[in-house]
Protein backbone atom coordinates (compact mmCIF):
# COMPACT_ATOMS: atom_id res chain seq x y z
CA UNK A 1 254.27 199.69 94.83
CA UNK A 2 256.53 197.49 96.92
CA UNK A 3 260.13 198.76 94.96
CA UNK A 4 258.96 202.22 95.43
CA UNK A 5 257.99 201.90 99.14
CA UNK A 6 261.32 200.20 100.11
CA UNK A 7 263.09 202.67 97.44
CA UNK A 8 261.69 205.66 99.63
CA UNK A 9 262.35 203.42 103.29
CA UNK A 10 266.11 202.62 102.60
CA UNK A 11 266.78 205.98 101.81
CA UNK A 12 265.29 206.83 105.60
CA UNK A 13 262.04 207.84 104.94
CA UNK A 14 259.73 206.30 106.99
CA UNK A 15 257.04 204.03 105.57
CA UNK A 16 253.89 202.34 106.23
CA UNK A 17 253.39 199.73 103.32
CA UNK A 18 249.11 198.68 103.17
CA UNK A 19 248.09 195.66 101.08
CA UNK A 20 245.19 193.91 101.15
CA UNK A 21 246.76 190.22 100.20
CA UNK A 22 247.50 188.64 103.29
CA UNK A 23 250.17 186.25 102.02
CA UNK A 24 252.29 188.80 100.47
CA UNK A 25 252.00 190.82 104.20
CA UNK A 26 253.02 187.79 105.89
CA UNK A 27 255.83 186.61 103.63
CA UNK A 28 257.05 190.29 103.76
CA UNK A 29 257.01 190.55 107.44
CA UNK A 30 258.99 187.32 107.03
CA UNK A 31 261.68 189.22 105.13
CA UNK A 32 260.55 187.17 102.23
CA UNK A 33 260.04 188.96 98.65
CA UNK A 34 256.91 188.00 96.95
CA UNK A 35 257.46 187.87 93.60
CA UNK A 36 261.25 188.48 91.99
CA UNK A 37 262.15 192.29 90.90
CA UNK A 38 265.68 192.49 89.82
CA UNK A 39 267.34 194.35 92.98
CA UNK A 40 264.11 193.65 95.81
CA UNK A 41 265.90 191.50 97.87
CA UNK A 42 268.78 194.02 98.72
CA UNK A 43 266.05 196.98 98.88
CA UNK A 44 263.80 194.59 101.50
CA UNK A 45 267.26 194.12 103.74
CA UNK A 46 268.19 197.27 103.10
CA UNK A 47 264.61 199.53 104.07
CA UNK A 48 263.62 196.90 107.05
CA UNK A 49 264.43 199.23 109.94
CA UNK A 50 262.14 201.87 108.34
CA UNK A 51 259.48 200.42 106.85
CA UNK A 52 256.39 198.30 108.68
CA UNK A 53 254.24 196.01 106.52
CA UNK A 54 250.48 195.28 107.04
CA UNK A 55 246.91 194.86 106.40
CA UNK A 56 245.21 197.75 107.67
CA UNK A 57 244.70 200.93 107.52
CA UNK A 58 244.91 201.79 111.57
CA UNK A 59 248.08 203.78 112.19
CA UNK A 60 247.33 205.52 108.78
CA UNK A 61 246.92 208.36 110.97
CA UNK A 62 250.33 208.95 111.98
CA UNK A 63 251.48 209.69 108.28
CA UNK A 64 251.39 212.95 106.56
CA UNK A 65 251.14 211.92 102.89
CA UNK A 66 249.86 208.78 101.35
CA UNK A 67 250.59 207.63 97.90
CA UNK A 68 248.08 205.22 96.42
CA UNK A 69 249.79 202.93 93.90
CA UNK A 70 247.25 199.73 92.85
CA UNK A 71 245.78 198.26 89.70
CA UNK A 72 244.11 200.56 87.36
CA UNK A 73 242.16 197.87 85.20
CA UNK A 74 241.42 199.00 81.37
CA UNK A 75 237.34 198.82 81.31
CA UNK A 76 236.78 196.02 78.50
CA UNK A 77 234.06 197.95 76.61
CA UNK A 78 236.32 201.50 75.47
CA UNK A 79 240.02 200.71 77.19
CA UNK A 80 239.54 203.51 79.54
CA UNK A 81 241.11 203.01 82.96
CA UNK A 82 238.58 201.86 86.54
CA UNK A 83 239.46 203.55 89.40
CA UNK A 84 237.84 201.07 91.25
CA UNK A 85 240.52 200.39 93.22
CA UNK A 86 241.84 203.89 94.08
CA UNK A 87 238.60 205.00 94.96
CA UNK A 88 238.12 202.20 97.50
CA UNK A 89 241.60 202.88 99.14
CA UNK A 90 240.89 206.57 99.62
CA UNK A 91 237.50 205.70 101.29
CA UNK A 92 239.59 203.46 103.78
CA UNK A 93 242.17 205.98 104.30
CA UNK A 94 239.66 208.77 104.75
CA UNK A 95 237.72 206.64 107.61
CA UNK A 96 240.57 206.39 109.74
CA UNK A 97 241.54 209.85 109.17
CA UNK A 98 238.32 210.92 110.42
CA UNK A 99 238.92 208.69 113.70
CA UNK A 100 241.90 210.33 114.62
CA UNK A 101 240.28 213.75 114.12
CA UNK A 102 243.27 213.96 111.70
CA UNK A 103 243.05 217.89 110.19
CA UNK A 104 245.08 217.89 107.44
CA UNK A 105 246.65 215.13 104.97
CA UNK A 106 248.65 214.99 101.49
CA UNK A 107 247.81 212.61 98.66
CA UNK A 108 249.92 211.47 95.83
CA UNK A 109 248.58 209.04 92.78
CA UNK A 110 250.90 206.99 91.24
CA UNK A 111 248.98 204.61 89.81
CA UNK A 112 247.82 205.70 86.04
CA UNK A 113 244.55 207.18 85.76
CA UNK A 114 242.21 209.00 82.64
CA UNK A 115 242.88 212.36 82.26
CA UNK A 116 240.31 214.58 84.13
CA UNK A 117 239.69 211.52 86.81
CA UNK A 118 241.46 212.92 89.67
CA UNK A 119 239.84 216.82 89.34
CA UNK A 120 236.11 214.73 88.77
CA UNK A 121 236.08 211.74 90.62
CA UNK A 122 239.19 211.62 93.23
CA UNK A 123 239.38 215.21 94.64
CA UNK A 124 235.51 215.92 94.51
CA UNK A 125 235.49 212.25 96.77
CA UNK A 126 237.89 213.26 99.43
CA UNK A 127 236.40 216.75 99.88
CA UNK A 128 233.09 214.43 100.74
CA UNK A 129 234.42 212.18 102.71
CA UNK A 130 236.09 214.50 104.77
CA UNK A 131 234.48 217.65 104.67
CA UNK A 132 237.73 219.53 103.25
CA UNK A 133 238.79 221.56 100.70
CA UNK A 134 241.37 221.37 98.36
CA UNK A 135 244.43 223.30 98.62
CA UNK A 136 243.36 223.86 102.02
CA UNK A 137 243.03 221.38 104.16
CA UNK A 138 244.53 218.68 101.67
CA UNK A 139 246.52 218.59 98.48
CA UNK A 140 247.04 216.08 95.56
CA UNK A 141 249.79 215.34 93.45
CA UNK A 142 250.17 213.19 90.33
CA UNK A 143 253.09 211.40 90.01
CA UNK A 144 253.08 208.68 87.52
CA UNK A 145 255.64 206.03 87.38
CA UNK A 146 258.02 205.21 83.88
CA UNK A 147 259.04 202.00 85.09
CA UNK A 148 259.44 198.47 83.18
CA UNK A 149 259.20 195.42 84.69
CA UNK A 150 262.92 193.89 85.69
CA UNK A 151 264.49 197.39 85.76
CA UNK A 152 261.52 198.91 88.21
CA UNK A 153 264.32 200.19 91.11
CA UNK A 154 266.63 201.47 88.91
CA UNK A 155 264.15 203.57 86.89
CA UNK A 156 262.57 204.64 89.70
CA UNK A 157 266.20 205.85 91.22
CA UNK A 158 267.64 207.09 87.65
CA UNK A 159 264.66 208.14 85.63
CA UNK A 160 264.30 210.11 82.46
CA UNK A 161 262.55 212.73 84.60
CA UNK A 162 260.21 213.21 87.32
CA UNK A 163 257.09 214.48 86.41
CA UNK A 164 254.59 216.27 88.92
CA UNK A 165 250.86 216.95 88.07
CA UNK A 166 250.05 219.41 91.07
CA UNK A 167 246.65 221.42 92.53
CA UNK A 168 249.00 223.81 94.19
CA UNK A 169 252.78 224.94 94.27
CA UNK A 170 253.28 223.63 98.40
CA UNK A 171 252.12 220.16 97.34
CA UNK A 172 254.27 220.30 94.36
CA UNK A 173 256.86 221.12 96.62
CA UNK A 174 256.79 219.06 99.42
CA UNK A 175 256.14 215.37 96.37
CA UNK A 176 258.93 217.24 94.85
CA UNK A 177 261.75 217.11 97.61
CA UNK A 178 259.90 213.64 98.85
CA UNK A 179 261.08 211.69 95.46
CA UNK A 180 264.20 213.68 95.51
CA UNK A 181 265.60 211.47 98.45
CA UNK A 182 265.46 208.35 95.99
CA UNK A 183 266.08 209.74 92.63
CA UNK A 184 270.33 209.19 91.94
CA UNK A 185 270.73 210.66 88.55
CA UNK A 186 270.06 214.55 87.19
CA UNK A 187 266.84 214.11 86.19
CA UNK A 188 264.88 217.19 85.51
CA UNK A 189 261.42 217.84 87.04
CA UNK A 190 258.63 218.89 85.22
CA UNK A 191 256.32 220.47 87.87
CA UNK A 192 251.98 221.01 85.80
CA UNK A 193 248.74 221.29 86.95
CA UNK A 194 246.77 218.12 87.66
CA UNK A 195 245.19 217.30 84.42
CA UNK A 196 248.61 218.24 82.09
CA UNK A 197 250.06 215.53 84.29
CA UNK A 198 246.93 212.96 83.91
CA UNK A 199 247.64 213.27 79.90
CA UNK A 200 251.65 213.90 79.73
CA UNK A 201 251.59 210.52 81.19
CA UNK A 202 249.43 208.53 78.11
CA UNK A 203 250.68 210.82 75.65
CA UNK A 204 254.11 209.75 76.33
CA UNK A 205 253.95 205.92 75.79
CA UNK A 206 251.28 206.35 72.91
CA UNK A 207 253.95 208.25 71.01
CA UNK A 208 256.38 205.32 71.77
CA UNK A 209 253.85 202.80 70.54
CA UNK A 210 253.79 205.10 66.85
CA UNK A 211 257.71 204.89 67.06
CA UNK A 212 257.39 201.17 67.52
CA UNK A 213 255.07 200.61 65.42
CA UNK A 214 256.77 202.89 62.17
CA UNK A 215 259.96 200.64 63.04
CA UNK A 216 258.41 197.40 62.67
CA UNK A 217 257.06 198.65 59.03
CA UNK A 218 259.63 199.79 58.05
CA UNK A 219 260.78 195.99 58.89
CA UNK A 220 257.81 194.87 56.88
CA UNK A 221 258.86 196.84 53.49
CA UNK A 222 262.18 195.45 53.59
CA UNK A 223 261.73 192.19 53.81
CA UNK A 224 259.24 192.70 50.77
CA UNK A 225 261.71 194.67 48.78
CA UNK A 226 264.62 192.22 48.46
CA UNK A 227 267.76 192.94 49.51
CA UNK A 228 267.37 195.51 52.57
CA UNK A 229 268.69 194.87 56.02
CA UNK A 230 266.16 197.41 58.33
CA UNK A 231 268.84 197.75 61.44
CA UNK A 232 270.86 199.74 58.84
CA UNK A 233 267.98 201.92 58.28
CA UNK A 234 266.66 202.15 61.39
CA UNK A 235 269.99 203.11 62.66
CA UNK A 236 270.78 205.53 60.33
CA UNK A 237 267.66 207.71 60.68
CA UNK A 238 267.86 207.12 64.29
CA UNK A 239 270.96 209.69 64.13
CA UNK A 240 268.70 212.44 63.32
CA UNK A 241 268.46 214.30 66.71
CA UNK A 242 264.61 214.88 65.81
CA UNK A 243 263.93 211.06 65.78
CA UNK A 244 266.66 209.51 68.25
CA UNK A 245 267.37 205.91 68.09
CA UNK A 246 265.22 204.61 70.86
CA UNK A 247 262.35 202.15 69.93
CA UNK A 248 263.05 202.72 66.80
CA UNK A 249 264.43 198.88 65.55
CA UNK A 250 262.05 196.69 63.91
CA UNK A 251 260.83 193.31 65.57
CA UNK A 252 258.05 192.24 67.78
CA UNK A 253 254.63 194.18 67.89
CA UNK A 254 255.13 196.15 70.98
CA UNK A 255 253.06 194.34 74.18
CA UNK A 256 253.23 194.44 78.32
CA UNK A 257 251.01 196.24 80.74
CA UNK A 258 251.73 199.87 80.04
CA UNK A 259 251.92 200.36 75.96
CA UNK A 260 248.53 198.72 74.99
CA UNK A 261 246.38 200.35 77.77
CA UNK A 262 247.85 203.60 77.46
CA UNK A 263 247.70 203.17 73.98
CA UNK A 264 243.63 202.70 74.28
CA UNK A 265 243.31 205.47 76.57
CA UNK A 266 244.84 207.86 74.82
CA UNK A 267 242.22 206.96 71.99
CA UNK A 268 239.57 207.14 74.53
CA UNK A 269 240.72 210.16 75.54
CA UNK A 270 240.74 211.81 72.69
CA UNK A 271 237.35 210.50 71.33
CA UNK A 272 235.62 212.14 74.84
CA UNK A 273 236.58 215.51 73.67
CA UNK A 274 235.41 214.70 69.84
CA UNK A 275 238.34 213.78 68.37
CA UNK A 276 239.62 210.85 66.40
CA UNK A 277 243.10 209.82 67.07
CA UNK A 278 243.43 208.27 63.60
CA UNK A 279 247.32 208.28 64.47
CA UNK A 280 247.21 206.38 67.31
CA UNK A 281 244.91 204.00 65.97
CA UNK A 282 247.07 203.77 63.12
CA UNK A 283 250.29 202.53 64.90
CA UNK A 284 247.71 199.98 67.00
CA UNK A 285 246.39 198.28 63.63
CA UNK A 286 250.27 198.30 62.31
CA UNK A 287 250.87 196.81 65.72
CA UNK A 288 247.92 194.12 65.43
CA UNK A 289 249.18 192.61 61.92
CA UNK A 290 252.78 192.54 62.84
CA UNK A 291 251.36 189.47 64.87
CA UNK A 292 250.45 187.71 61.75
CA UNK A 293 253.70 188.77 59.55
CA UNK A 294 255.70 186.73 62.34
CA UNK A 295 253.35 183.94 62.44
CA UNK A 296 253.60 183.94 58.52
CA UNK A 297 257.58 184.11 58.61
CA UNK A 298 257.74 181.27 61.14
């Protein structure tokens, strides 16, 4: 959350940044980044005149659109996502917009959610809360991030594309020409409804985990066959415009925050509706034993 806030504030958007820890508040409003992100520093100097950091949610008022980017915890008995957290900022939000007498406000989600969570849970909880409709007095956008850790600014600034789940065209619009003032490369947009955002977003990194996952056995059959080097076949059928050559290169079982969850949700998904992503679940058991075949070459 903190790249893209000072992402959107050096590029003179105005920005109020909440968190709830109160050391990394104070070490911000010390000028001081809280954990290293390749590029932070010189967005923290660079945003400071536009951007206030704090606590609470009192001059939440002021602002016309509020993106909620926090933790999105994988729920340990099916890997689905909580949105524990989201749910808890809106309600925080919403009081103080209901202070202020506040009449109309946009959201945006960034963090990743299950597909169907923001029509069921996040939308139905606003219009509660604050006695609205949707599309009418408020609108929501989805707009996940594609971002890995150590290259988080410059993906969010050059990305592959912008994708924008959206309950109606104005909202899509005004999230739209919002991330446009950070984005520096030609990325395309790809403007859906709500829900084709919500599964775009897990479809798109449980496909990469298959990739992955087909590399590193094709690594495995080589090494069992004898004289083989897998880069040169990797690289080879990566040529083929219908595979392309990224992920595909045989190595480590793929791991961070992003692949395995989305991975599991995806599966989760699917299984909700009554199907079996034997696919998916294919590439994750492929995934599991590459483990062991390093431990065993070691």
């Amino acid at each position: 959350g903190l790249p893209l806030a000072t992402c959107f504030a050096k590029n003179n958007v105005s920005v109020l940044a909440i968190d709830k820890n109160e050391l990394v508040i104070s070490k911000l409003n010390k000028g001081i980044a809280p954990f290293y992100e390749y590029g932070l520093e010189e967005n923290l100097n660079e945003s400071k005149k536009n951007i206030k950091y704090t606590k609470n949610y009192g001059e939440c008022y002021k602002t016309d659109i509020t993106i909620i980017l926090v933790n999105t915890p994988s729920v340990e008995k099916d890997g689905s996502f909580s949105n524990l957290y989201i749910l808890d900022s809106i309600r925080l939000l919403c009081a103080n917009l209901i202070k202020y007498n506040k009449c109309s406000h946009n959201f945006i989600i960034s963090s990743t959610v299950m597909p169907g969570s923001i029509g069921k849970e996040i939308i139905p909880l606003i219009e509660k809360l604050m006695n609205w409709k949707i599309n009418k007095e408020f609108g929501i956008a989805y707009i996940p991030d594609f971002v890995k850790i150590g290259t988080v600014i410059k993906n969010f600034e050059n990305p592959d594309l912008l994708l924008i789940g959206e309950s109606n065209s104005k909202i899509g619009e005004i999230a739209e020409n919002l991330y446009r003032k950070i984005i520096k490369n030609s990325a395309n947009t790809y403007r859906m409804n709500v829900l084709e955002g919500e599964i775009s977003k897990i479809s798109l990194n449980a496909y990469i985990t298959m990739k992955i996952s087909f590399a590193n056995f094709i690594s495995n059959l080589t090494e069992l066959s004898g004289n083989a080097n897998p880069d040169n076949i990797t690289n080879a059928i990566g040529q083929d415009k219908r595979i392309s050559p990224y992920y595909l290169k045989g190595g480590l079982p793929f791991g961070g925050t992003c692949f395995p969850r989305d991975t599991w949700a995806f599966a989760e998904f699917s299984k909700s509706l009554g199907l079996n992503a034997e696919h998916i679940m294919a590439a994750n058991n492929i995934n599991q034993s590459q483990h062991d075949n390093i431990y065993n070459l070691v």
